[in-house]
Protein backbone atom coordinates (compact mmCIF):
# COMPACT_ATOMS: atom_id res chain seq x y z
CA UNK A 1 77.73 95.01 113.01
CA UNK A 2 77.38 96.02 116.78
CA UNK A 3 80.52 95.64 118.67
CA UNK A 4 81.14 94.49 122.11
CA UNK A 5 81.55 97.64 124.78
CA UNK A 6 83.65 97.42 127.94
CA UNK A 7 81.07 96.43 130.40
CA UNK A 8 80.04 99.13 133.19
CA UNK A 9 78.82 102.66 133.40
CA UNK A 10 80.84 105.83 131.93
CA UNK A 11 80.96 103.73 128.36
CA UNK A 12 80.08 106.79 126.18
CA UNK A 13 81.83 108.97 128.35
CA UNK A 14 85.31 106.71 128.33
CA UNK A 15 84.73 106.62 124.31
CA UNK A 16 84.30 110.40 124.18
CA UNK A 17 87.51 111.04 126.40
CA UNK A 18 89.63 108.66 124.23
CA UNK A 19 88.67 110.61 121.07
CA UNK A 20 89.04 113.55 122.56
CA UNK A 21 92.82 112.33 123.23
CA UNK A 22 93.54 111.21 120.19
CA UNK A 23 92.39 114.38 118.29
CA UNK A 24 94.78 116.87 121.05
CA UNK A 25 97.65 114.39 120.38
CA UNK A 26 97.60 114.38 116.69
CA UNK A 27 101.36 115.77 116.79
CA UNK A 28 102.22 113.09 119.00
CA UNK A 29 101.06 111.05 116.53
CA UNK A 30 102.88 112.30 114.09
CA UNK A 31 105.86 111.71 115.99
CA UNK A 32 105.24 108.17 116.41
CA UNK A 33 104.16 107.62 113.07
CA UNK A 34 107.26 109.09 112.10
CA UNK A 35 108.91 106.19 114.10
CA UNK A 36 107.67 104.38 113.19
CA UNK A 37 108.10 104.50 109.36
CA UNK A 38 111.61 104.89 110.47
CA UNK A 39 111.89 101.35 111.45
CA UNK A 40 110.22 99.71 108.23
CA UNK A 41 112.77 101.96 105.93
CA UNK A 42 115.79 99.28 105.75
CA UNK A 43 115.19 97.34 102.04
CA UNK A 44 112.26 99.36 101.51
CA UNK A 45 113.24 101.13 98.03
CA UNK A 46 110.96 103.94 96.82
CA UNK A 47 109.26 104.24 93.42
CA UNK A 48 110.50 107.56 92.72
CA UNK A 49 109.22 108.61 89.12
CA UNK A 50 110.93 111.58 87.22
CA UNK A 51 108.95 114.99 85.95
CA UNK A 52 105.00 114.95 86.08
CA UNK A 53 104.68 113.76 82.36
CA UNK A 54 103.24 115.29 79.33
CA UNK A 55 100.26 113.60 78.84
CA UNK A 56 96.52 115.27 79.71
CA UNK A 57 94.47 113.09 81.73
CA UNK A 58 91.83 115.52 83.45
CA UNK A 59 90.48 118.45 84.85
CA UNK A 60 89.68 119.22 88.00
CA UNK A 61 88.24 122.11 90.43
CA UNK A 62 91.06 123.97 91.36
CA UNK A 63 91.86 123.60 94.92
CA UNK A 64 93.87 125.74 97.77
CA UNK A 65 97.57 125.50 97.25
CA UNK A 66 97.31 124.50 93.55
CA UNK A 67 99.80 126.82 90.99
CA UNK A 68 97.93 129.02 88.98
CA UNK A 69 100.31 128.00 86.40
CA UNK A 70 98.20 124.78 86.68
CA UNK A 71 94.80 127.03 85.74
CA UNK A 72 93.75 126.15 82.12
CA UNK A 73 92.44 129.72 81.97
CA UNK A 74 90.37 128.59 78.69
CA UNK A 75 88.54 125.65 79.87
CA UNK A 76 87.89 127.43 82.97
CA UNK A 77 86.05 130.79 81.24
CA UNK A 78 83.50 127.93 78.97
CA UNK A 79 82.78 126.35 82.46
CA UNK A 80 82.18 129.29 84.70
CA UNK A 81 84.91 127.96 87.37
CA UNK A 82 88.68 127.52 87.69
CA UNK A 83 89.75 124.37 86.49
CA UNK A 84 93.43 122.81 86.98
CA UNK A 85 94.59 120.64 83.66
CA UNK A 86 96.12 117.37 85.49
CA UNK A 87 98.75 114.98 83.48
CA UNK A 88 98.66 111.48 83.56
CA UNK A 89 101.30 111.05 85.46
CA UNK A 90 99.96 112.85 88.04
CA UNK A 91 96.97 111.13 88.67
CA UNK A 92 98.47 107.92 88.71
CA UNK A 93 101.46 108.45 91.15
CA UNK A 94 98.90 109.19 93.77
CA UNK A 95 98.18 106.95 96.79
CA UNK A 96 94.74 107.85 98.62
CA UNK A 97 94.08 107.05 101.85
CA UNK A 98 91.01 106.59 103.95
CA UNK A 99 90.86 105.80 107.75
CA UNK A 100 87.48 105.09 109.63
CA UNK A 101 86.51 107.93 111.93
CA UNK A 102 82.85 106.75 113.27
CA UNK A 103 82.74 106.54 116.99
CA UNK A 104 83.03 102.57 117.21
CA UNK A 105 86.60 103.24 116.07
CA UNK A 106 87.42 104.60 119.54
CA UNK A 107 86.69 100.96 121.22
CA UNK A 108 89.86 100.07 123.74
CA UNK A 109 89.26 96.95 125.68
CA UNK A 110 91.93 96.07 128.47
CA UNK A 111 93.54 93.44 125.71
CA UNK A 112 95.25 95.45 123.41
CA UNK A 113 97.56 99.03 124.26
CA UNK A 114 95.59 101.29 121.87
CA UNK A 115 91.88 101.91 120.73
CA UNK A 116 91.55 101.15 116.74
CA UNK A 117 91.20 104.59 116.21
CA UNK A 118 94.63 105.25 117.28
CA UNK A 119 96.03 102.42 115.51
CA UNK A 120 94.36 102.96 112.77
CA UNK A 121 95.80 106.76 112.24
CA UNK A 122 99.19 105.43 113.25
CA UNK A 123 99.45 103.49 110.40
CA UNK A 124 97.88 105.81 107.70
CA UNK A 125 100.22 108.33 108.47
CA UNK A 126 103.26 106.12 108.71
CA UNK A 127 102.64 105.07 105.52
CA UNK A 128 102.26 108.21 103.99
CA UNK A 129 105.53 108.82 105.19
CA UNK A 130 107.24 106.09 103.84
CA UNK A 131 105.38 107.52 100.42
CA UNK A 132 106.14 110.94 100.58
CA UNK A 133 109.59 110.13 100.98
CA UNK A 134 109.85 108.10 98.23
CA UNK A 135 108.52 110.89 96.05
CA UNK A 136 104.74 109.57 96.01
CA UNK A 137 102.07 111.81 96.20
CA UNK A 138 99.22 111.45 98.97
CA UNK A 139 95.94 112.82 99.90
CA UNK A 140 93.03 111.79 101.36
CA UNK A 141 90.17 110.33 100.00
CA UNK A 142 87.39 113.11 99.73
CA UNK A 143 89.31 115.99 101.46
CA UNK A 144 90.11 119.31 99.75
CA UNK A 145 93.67 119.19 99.65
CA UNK A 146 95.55 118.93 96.38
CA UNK A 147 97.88 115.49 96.11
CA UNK A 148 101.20 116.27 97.65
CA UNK A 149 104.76 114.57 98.23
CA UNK A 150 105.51 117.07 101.20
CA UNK A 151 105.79 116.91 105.02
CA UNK A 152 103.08 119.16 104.60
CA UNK A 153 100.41 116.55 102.60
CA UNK A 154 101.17 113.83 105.44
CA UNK A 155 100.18 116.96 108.10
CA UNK A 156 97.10 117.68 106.39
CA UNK A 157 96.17 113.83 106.28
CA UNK A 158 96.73 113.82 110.38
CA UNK A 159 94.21 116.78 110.20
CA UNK A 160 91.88 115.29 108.30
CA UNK A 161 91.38 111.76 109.93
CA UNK A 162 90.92 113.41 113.41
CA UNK A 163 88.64 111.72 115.41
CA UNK A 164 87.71 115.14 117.07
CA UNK A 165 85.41 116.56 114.46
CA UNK A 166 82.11 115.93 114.45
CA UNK A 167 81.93 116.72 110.61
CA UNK A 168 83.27 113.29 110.15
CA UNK A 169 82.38 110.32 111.83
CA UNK A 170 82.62 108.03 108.93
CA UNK A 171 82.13 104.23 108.36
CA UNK A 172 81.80 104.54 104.74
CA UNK A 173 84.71 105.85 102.59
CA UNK A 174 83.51 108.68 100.24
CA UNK A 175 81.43 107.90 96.97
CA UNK A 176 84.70 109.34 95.04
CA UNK A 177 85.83 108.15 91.62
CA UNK A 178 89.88 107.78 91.82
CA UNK A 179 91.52 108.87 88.31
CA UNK A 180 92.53 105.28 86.76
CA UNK A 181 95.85 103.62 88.23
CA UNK A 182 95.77 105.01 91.01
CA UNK A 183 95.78 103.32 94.21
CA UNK A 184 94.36 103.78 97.33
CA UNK A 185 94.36 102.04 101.47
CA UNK A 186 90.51 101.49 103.28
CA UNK A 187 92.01 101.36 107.05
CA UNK A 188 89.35 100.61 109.70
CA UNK A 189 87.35 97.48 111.16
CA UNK A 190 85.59 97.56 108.17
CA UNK A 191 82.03 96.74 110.08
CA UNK A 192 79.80 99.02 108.35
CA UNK A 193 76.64 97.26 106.64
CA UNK A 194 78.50 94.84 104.02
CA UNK A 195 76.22 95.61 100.80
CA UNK A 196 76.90 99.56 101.40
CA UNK A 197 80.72 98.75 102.10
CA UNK A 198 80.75 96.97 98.84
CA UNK A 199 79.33 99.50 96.72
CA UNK A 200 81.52 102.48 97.54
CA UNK A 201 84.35 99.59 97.42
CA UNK A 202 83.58 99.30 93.63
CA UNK A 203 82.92 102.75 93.02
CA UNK A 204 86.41 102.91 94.35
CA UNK A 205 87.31 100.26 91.69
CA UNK A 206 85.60 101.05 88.81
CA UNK A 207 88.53 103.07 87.00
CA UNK A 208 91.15 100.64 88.10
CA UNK A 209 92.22 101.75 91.09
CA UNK A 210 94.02 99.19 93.38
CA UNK A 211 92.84 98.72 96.41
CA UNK A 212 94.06 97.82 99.62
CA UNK A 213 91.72 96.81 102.52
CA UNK A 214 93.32 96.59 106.15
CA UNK A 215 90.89 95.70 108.86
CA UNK A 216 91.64 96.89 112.19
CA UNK A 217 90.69 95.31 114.93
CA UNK A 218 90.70 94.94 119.20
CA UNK A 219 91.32 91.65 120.18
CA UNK A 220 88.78 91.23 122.09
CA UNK A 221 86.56 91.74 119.11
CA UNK A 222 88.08 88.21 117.46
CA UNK A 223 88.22 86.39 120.92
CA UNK A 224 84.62 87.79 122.53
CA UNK A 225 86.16 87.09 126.05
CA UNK A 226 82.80 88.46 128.02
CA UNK A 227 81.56 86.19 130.39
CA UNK A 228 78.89 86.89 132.94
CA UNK A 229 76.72 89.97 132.95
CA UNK A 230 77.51 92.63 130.23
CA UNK A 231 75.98 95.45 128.73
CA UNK A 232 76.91 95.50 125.13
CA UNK A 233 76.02 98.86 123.17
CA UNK A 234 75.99 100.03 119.74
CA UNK A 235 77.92 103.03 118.77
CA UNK A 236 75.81 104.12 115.99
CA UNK A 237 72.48 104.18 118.16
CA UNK A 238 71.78 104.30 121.64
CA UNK A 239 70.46 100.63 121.75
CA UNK A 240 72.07 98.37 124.59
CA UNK A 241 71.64 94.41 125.28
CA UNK A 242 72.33 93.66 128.67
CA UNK A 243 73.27 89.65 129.19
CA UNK A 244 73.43 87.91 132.15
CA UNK A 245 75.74 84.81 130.28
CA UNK A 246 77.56 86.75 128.02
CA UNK A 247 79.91 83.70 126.91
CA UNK A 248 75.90 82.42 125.32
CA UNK A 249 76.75 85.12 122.34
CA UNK A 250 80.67 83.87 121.84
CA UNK A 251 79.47 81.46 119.05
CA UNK A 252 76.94 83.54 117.35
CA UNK A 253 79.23 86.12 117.39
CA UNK A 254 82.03 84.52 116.15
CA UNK A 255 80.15 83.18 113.20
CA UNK A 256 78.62 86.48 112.12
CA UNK A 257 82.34 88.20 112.27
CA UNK A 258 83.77 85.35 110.14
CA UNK A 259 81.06 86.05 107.66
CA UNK A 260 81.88 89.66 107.23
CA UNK A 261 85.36 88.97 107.05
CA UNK A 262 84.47 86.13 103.96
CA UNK A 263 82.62 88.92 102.17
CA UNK A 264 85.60 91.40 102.60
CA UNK A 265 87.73 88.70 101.52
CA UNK A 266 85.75 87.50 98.32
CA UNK A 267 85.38 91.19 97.52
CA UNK A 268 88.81 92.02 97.40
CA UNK A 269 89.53 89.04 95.29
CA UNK A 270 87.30 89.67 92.70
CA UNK A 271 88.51 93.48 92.14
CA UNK A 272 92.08 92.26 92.56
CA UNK A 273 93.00 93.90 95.40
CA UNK A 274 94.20 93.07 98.52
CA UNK A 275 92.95 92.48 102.37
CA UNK A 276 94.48 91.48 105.32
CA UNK A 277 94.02 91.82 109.34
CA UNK A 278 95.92 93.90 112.21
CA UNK A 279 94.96 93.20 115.87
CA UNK A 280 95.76 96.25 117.77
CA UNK A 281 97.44 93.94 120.41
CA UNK A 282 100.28 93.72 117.87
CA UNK A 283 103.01 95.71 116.52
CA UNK A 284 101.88 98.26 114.33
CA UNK A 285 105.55 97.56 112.45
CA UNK A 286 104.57 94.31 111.19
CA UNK A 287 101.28 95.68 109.00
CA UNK A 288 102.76 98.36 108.04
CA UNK A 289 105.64 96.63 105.89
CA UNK A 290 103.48 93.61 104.64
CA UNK A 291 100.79 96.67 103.29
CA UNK A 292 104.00 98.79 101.87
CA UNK A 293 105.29 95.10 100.32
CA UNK A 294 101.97 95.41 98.92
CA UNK A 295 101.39 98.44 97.29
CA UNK A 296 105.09 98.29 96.02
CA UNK A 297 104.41 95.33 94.08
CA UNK A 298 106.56 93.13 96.51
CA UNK A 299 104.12 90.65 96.91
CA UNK A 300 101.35 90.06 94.67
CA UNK A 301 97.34 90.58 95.54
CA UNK A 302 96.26 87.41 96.78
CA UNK A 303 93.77 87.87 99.78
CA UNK A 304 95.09 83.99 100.68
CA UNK A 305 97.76 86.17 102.33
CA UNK A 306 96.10 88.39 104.45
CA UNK A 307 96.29 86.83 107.27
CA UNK A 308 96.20 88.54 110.54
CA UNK A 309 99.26 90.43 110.79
C-alpha cells in the first residue's frame, strides 16, 4: 500500500535524516522505553515461572552466548554441527518480537510527535522490559541471539530493530517457525502486500504460537488531510503521483486502508490472536498496557477490541 509523503522537495532526504536519528539515539531510546515501562508497572503482575523444566522439546544450532553445558555433544558429532538440547519450558516462556524496519516506517507528518519507526521501537522495547523483568525470556524474531531474561536481551533487541542498517529494511516478518506455545508481537503499519503478510502470519501460527498484531500508524495516514497539490511517493520504489486536488484521493484512500485493516482483522480472528491500532499522535502508555493485558491473559483475544488505542 503506498503511503502519503509530506508534500515538497527534500522527502527522501528528510526520511533518510530521521532514520539516521533514530538509529544514533537507540540509547535514548532505551531510556525512554525504560520510562516508559516504568509507568505501566503498577497492577501489572509478572508470570514468573520457576527452573527451565525437565522436559526435551528441541534442538537447535548453537548460538553466541549459549552454555556449552547446553551442547548435546552426541547429537551434535551424528550432525556435523553443535547443537543446544532446549526443554520445553524453555521454548514456551519465550516472547518474540518483530518491529517493521522498511523505509515507509520512517514517515512523520506534522500531526503526530514521532515517525512510526520511533514509536514503533519504543514500544517493542518497553515491552520487553516489562517481560524481562518479570522473568520472561525475549528475542527477536530471526536474529542470532539466544532467548534471554537480561538487560542485556532487551539491548540486543534495540540493536537489532535499528532502522540504520541497510541489512534490514523489512516489511515482512521472517519465514521462522516459533517452537509451539510460544508467543510472539508483529509491531508496524502492517502495509506490506496482504496475501504475503498473511502467509508468514500463519507460518508464524502454524505451531500454536499466539500472536499479537499492533498496527502503527501516523495520523495523517487514517485522516488523509492533503488538500491541493501534493506529490505522494512510494517508499519501496521511486514512483511519485503528483495531484493537483489531493482531497479527490481522501475517499479512495480511505476505503482501500479500511480494507487492509478488515483483512488484518479477519486474520487475526481466525488464528486466535489478537490486533489492535496505535496512532502515533497518542500516548505510547496506553498500547502498551492494553498489548501487556493481552499477552498476560488479562483480556481475552477478541479482535472486536482492538480498537485504536
Amino acid at each position: 500500500m503506498a503511503r502519503p509523503a509530506k508534500s515538497g522537495p527534500g522527502q527522501r532526504a528528510a526520511l533518510r535524516h530521521d532514520a539516521d536519528a533514530l538509529g544514533h539515539a537507540l540509547p535514548a531510546l532505551l531510556i525512554e522505553a525504560r520510562r516508559v515501562a516504568q509507568s505501566v508497572m503498577h497492577g501489572v503482575h509478572g508470570r514468573r515461572q520457576p527452573g527451565p523444566g525437565e522436559e526435551f522439546w528441541q534442538y537447535r544450532a548453537y548460538a553466541q552466548g549459549d552454555s556449552a553445558a547446553e551442547i548435546d555433544w552426541r547429537k551434535s558429532a551424528r550432525a556435523e554441527r553443535v547443537l543446544v538440547r532446549e526443554n520445553e519450558w524453555m521454548a514456551a516462556n519465550t516472547l518474540w518480537l518483530w518491529v517493521q524496519t522498511d523505509e515507509g516506517m520512517s514517515y512523520h507528518s506534522h500531526l503526530a510527535p514521532v515517525s512510526k519507526a520511533h514509536r514503533a521501537a519504543l514500544i517493542a522495547l518497553a515491552l520487553a522490559t516489562l517481560a524481562t523483568r518479570a522473568g520472561e525470556r525475549i528475542c527477536a524474531i530471526g536474529a542470532p541471539h539466544r532467548p534471554d531474561h537480561t538487560a542485556r536481551a532487551v539491548e540486543n533487541l534495540a540493536a537489532w530493530i535499528d532502522p540504520q542498517d541497510p541489512a534490514r529494511r523489512d516489511n515482512l516478518p521472517p519465514a521462522a517457525q516459533l517452537p509451539r506455545f510460544s508467543t510472539c508481537v508483529l509491531i508496524g503499519d502492517l502495509f506490506a502486500p496482504p496475501q504475503a503478510l498473511e502467509e508468514r502470519i500463519r507460518q508464524l501460527a502454524a505451531r500454536g504460537a499466539r500472536g499479537h498484531l499492533l498496527q502503527v500508524v501516523d495520523p495523517a495516514e487514517e485522516t488523509f488531510p492533503f488538500t491541493g497539490r501534493t506529490i505522494f511517493e512510494d517508499f519501496a520504489s521511486s514512483d511519485s503521483l503528483t495531484l493537483g486536488k489531493a482531497e479527490e484521493l481522501r475517499a479512495a484512500y480511505q476505503e482501500r486502508l479500511t480494507a487492509h485493516r478488515d483483512h488484518l482483522k479477519t486474520l487475526a480472528r481466525r488464528l486466535n490472536w489478537t490486533f489492535q491500532v496505535h496512532r502515533t499522535d497518542s500516548p505510547p502508555q496506553a498500547a502498551l498496557l492494553a498489548l501487556h493485558a493481552r499477552i498476560g491473559g488479562q483480556a481475552r483475544a477478541s479482535v472486536a477490541m482492538g480498537g485504536t488505542s
